[in-house]
Protein backbone atom coordinates (compact mmCIF):
# COMPACT_ATOMS: atom_id res chain seq x y z
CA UNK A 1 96.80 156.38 36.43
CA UNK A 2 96.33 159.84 37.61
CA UNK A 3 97.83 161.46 40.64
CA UNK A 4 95.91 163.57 42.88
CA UNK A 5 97.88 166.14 45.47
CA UNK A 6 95.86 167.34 48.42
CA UNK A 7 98.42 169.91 50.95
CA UNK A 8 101.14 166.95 52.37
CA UNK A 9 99.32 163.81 51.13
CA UNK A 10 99.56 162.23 47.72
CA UNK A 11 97.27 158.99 46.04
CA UNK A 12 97.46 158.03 43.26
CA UNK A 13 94.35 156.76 41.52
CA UNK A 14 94.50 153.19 39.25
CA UNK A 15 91.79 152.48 36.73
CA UNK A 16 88.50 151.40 38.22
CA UNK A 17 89.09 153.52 41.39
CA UNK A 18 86.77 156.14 42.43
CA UNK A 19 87.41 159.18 43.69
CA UNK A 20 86.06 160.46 46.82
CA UNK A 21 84.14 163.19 45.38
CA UNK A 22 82.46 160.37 43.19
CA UNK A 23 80.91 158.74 46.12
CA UNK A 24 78.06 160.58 48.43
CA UNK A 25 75.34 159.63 51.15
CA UNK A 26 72.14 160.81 50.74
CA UNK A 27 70.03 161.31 54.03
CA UNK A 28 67.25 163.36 52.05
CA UNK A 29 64.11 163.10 50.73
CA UNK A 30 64.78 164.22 47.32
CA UNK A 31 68.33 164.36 45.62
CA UNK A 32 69.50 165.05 41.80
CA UNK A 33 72.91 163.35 40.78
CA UNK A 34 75.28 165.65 40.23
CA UNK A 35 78.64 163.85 38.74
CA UNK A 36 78.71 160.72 41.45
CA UNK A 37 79.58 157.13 40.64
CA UNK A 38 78.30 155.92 43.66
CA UNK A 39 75.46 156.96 46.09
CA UNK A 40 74.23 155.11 49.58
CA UNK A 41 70.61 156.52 50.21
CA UNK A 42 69.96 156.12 54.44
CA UNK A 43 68.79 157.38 57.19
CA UNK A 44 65.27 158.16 55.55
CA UNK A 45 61.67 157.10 55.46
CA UNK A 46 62.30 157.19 51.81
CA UNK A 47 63.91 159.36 49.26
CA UNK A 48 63.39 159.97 45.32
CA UNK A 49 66.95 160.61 43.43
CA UNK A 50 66.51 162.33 40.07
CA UNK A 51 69.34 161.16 37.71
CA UNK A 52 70.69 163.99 35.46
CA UNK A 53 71.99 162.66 32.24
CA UNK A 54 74.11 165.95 32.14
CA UNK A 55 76.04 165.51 35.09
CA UNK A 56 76.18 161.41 35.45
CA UNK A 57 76.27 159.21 32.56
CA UNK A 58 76.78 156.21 34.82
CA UNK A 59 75.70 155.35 38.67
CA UNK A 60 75.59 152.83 41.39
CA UNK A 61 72.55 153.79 44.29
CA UNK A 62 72.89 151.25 47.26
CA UNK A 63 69.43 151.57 49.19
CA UNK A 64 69.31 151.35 53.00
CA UNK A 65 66.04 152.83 52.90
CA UNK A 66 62.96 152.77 49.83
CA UNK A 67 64.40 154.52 47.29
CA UNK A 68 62.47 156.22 43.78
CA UNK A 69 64.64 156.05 40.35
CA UNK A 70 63.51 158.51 38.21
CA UNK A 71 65.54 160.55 35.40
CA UNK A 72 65.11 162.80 32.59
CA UNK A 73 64.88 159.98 29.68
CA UNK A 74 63.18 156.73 30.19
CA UNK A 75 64.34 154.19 32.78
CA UNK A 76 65.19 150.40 30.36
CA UNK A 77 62.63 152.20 27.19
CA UNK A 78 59.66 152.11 29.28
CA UNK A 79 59.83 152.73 33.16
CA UNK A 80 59.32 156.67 34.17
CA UNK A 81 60.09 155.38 37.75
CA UNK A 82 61.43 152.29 39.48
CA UNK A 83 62.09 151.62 43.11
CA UNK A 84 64.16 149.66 44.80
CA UNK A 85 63.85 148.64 48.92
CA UNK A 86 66.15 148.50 51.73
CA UNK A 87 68.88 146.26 51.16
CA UNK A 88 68.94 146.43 47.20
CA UNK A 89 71.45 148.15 44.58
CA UNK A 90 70.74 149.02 41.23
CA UNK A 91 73.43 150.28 38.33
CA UNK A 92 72.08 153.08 35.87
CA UNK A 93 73.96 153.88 32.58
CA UNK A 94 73.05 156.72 30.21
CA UNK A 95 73.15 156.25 26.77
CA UNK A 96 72.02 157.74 23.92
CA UNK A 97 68.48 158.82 24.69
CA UNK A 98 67.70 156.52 27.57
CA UNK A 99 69.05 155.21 30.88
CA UNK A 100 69.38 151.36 31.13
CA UNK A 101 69.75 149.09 33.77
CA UNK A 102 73.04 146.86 33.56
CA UNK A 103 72.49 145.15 37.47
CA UNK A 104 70.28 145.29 40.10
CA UNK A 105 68.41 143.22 42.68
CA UNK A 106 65.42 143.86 44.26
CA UNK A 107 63.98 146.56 41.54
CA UNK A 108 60.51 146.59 41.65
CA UNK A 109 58.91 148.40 38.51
């Protein structure tokens, strides 16, 4: 468990929580992860997130809007790109060389 203290107020984190910081909306066209857990893409014809094995080793994108997966290994061994539509969620893990896919629905490669 971890305690965080911001001025007066105090919360303590339990395992499996994220912290705020973690989670982000993305309302542009292009974005490169930076550290999140969680990102909701919206409010966008469409928008291509670039995931950065240095900052974010694993990540859950929630898609309100068409949405372009690409990173700087290989997406499952094979994929450069995927995309998912509006509605859909994907979850991205780095490891070793790669990024793999450990859930999703509505990916369309």
């Amino acid at each position: 468990m971890e305690k965080k203290t911001i001025g007066e107020i105090s919360k303590t984190l339990k395992y499996g929580q994220m912290k705020e910081k973690d989670k982000k909306i993305i309302n542009d066209s292009q974005y490169i992860t930076n550290g999140e857990s969680l990102l909701i893409i919206k409010d966008n014809e469409h928008c291509q997130i670039f995931l950065n094995h240095l900052t974010t080793t694993n990540i859950k994108i929630k898609a309100l809007t068409k949405v372009k997966i690409s990173g700087d290994y290989f997406i499952d061994s094979e994929y450069e790109e995927i995309e998912i539509d509006n509605g859909a969620c994907v979850e991205l893990q780095f490891f070793e060389e790669g990024w793999y896919i450990l859930s999703s629905d509505g990916i369309k490669m």
